[in-house]
Protein backbone atom coordinates (compact mmCIF):
# COMPACT_ATOMS: atom_id res chain seq x y z
CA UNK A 1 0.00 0.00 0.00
CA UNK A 2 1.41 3.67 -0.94
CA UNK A 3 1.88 5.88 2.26
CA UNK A 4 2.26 9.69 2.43
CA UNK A 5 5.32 9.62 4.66
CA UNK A 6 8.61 8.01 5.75
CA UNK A 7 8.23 4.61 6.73
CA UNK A 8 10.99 2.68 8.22
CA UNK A 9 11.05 -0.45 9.12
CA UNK A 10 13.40 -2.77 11.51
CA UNK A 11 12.86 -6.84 11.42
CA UNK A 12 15.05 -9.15 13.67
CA UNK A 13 14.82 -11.55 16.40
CA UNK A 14 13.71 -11.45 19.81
CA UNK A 15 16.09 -9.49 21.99
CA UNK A 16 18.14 -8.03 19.44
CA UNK A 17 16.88 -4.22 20.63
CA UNK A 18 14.78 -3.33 18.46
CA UNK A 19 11.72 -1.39 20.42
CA UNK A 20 15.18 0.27 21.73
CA UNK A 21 16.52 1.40 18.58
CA UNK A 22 13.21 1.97 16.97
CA UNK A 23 12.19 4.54 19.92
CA UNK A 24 15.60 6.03 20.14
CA UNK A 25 15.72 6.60 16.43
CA UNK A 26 11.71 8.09 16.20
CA UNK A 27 12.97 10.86 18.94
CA UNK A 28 15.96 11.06 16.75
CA UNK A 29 13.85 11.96 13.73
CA UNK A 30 10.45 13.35 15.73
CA UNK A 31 9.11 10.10 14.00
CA UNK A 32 5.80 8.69 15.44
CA UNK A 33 7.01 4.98 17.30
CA UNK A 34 4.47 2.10 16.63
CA UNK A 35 5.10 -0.78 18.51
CA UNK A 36 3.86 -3.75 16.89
CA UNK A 37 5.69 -6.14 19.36
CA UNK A 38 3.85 -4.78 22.02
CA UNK A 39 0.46 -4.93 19.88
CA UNK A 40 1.02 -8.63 19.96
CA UNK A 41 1.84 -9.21 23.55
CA UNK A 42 -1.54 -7.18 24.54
CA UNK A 43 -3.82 -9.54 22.29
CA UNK A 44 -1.83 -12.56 24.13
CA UNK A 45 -2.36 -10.92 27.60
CA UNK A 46 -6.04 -10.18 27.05
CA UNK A 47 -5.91 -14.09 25.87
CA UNK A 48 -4.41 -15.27 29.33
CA UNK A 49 -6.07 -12.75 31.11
CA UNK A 50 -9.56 -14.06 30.09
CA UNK A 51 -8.59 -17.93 29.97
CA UNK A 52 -9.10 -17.99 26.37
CA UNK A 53 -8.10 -21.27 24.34
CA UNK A 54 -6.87 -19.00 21.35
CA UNK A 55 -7.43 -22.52 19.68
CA UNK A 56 -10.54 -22.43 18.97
CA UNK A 57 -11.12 -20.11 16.16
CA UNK A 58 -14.40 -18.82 17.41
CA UNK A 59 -13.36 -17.58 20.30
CA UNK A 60 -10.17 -15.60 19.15
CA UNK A 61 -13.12 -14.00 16.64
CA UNK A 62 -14.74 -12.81 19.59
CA UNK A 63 -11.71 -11.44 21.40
CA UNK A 64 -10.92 -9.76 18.52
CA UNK A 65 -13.99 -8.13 18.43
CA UNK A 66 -13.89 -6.38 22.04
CA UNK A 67 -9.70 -5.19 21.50
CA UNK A 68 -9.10 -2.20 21.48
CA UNK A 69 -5.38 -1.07 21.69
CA UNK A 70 -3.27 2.22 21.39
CA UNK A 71 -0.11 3.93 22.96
CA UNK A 72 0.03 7.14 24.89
CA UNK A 73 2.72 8.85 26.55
CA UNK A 74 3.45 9.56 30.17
CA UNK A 75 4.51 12.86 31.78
CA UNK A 76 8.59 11.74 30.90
CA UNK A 77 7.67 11.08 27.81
CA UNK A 78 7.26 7.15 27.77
CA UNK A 79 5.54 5.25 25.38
CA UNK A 80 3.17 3.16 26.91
CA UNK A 81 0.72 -0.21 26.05
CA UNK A 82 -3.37 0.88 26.00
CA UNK A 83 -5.45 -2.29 26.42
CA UNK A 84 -9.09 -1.22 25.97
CA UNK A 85 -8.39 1.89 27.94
CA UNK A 86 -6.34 0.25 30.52
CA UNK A 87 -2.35 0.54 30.96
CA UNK A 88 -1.08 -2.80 30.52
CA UNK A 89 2.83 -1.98 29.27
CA UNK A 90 4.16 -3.95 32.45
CA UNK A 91 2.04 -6.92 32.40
CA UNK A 92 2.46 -7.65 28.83
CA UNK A 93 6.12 -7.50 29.50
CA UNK A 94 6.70 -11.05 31.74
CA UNK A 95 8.15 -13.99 31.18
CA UNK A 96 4.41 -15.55 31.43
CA UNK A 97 3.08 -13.24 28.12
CA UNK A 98 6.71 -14.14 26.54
CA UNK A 99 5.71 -17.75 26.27
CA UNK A 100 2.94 -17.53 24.97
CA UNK A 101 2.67 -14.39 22.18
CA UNK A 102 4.88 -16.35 19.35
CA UNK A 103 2.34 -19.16 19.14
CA UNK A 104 -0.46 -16.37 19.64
CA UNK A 105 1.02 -14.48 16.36
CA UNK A 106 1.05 -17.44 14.14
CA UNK A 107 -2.95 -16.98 14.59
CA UNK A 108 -4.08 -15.36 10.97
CA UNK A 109 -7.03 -14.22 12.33
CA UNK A 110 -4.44 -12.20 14.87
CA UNK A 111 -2.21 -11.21 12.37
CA UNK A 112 -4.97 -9.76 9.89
CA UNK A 113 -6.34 -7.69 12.63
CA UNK A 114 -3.13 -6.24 13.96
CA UNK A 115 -1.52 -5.35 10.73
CA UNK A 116 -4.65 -3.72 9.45
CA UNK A 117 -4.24 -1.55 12.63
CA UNK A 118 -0.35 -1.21 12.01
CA UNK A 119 -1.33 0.13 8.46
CA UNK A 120 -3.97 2.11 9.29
CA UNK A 121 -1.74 3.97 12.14
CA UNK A 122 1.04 4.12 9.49
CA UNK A 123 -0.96 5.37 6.50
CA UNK A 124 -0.42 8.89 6.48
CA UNK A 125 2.62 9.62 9.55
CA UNK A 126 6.41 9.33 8.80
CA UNK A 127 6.46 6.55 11.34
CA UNK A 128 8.88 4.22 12.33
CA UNK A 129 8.03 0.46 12.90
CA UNK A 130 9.73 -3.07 14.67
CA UNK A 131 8.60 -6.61 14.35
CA UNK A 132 9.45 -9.28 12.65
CA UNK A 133 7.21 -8.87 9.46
CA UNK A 134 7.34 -5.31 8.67
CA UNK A 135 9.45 -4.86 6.17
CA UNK A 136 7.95 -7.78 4.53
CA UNK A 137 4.44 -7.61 5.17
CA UNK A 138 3.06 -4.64 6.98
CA UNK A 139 4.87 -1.94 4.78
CA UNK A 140 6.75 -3.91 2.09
CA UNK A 141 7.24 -0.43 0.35
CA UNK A 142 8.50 1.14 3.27
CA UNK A 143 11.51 3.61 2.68
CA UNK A 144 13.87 2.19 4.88
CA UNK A 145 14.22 -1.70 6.03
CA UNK A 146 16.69 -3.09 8.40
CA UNK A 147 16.98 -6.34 9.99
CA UNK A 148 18.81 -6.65 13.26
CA UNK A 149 20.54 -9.91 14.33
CA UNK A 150 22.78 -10.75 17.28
CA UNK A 151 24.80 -13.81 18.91
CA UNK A 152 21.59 -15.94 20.20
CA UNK A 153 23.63 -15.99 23.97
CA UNK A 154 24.12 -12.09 24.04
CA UNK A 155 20.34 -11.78 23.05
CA UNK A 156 19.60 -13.86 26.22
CA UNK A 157 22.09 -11.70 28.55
CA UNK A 158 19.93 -8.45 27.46
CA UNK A 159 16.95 -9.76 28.34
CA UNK A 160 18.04 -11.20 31.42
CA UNK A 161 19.30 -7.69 32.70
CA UNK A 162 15.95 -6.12 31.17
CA UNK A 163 13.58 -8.60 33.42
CA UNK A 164 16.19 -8.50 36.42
CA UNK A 165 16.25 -4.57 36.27
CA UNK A 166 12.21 -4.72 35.91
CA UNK A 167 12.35 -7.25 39.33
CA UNK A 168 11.28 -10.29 37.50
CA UNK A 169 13.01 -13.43 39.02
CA UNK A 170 14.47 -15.54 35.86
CA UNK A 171 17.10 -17.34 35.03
CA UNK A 172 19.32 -17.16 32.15
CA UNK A 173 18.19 -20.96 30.50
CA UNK A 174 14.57 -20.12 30.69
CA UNK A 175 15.42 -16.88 28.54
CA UNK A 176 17.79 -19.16 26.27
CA UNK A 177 14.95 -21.53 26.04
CA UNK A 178 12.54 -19.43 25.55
CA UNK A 179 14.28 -17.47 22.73
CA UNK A 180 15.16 -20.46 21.24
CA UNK A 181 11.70 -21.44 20.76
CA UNK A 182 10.14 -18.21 19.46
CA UNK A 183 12.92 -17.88 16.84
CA UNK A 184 11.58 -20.84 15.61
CA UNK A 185 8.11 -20.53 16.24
CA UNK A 186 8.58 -17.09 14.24
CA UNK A 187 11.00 -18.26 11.33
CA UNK A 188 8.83 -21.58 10.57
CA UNK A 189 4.97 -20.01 11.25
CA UNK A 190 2.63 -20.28 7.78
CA UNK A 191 1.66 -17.01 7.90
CA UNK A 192 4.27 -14.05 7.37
CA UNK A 193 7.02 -15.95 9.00
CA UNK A 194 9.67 -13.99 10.23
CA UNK A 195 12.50 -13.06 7.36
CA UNK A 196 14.79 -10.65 6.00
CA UNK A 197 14.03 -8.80 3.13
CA UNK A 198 15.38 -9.11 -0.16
CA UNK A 199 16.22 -4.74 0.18
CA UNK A 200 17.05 -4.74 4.08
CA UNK A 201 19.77 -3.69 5.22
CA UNK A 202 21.08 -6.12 7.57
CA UNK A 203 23.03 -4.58 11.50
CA UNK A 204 24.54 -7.92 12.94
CA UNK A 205 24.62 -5.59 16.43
CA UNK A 206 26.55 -8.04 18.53
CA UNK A 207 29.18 -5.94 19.46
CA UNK A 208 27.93 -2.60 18.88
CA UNK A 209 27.03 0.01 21.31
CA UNK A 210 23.15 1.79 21.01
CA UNK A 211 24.98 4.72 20.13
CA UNK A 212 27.04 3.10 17.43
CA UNK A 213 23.96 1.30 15.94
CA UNK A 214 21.52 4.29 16.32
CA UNK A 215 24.31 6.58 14.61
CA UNK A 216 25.04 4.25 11.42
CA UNK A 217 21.00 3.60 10.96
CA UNK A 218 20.35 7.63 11.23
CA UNK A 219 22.65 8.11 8.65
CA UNK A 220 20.55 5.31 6.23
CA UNK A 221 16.93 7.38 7.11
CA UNK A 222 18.51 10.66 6.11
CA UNK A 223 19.79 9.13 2.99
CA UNK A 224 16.97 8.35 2.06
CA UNK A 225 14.86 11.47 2.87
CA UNK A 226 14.25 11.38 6.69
């Protein structure tokens, strides 16, 4: 679909920053942030939340139905999770939601209703967005692709400080494990499986510092008209 602004899109794995980067980058630019990750992990959390068997095709029609999600920001300027009115940014965020939102997202019925929203929220706003299907999907014609990867065990050590620093007790092999199985759940799912695109630039961000990474990726936007 054709958009009126900037779109800019960064694909990766789990724990490879890219809500980070994507955030850091929109202040960069003034962009508008959309955070499709966290779209997902609502729709699983209003799943759990109502003991939901997201199964059972008629009742993830229904859920759909009553969803309602959008972001707002705090008083220091934080981007936060909506959930049908209701601030849900650090529920969606445990380990519990974790397990469960890469088999929720294989769900076409989920994926049809969250990237209609994604494009919709997108359509008209220089906008900068982070998922795994993006660049391939959600705005295939978007200005600006990149796809982040990282060494699988330093993707695990970032989210273990993340959950640790948010006072979630975890260890490091439930992370591993658990990132481990959503890479494949992601790469391997029928619908818009996660993968890089044929004109994305790809940021192997191992060993780079947020600065370093936010710097070289600034550059790319204004190259191409940011």
């Amino acid at each position: 679909m054709k958009t009126e602004g900037i779109i800019i899109a960064i694909d990766g794995f789990s724990a490879c920053g890219k809500s980070t980067l994507a955030k850091q980058l929109a202040e960069k630019l003034d962009y508008t942030y959309i955070d499709t990750g966290a779209m997902y992990r609502a729709v699983t959390y209003y799943f759990i939340k109502h003991q939901l068997d997201w199964n059972n095709p008629a009742q993830v029609a229904m859920a759909l139905a009553e969803i309602q999600i959008d972001f707002r920001r705090d008083e220091d300027g934080s981007l936060h999770t909506f959930l049908n009115g209701e601030d849900v940014e650090k529920q969606i965020r445990t380990m519990e939601v974790s397990a469960s939102v890469s088999p929720v997202a294989t769900i076409s019925a989920v994926r049809r209703f969250l990237v209609q929203q994604q494009q919709a929220l997108g359509e008209k706003k220089s906008c900068i967005l982070d998922g795994r299907d993006i660049g391939t999907v959600v705005f295939p014609e978007a200005s600006l692709k990149i796809f982040l990867t990282a060494d699988p065990q330093e993707r695990a050590r970032r989210r273990l400080k993340e959950l640790l620093e948010k006072g979630q007790s975890v260890s490091l092999g439930e992370i591993v494990n658990n990132l481990t199985e959503r890479d494949h759940i992601d790469s391997t799912r029928e619908d818009s499986p996660l993968r890089q695109a044929d004109d994305a630039v790809v940021i192997d961000n191992t060993v780079l510092s947020m600065e370093e990474q936010l710097a070289m990726i600034k550059v790319l936007a204004e190259m191409r008209g940011a």
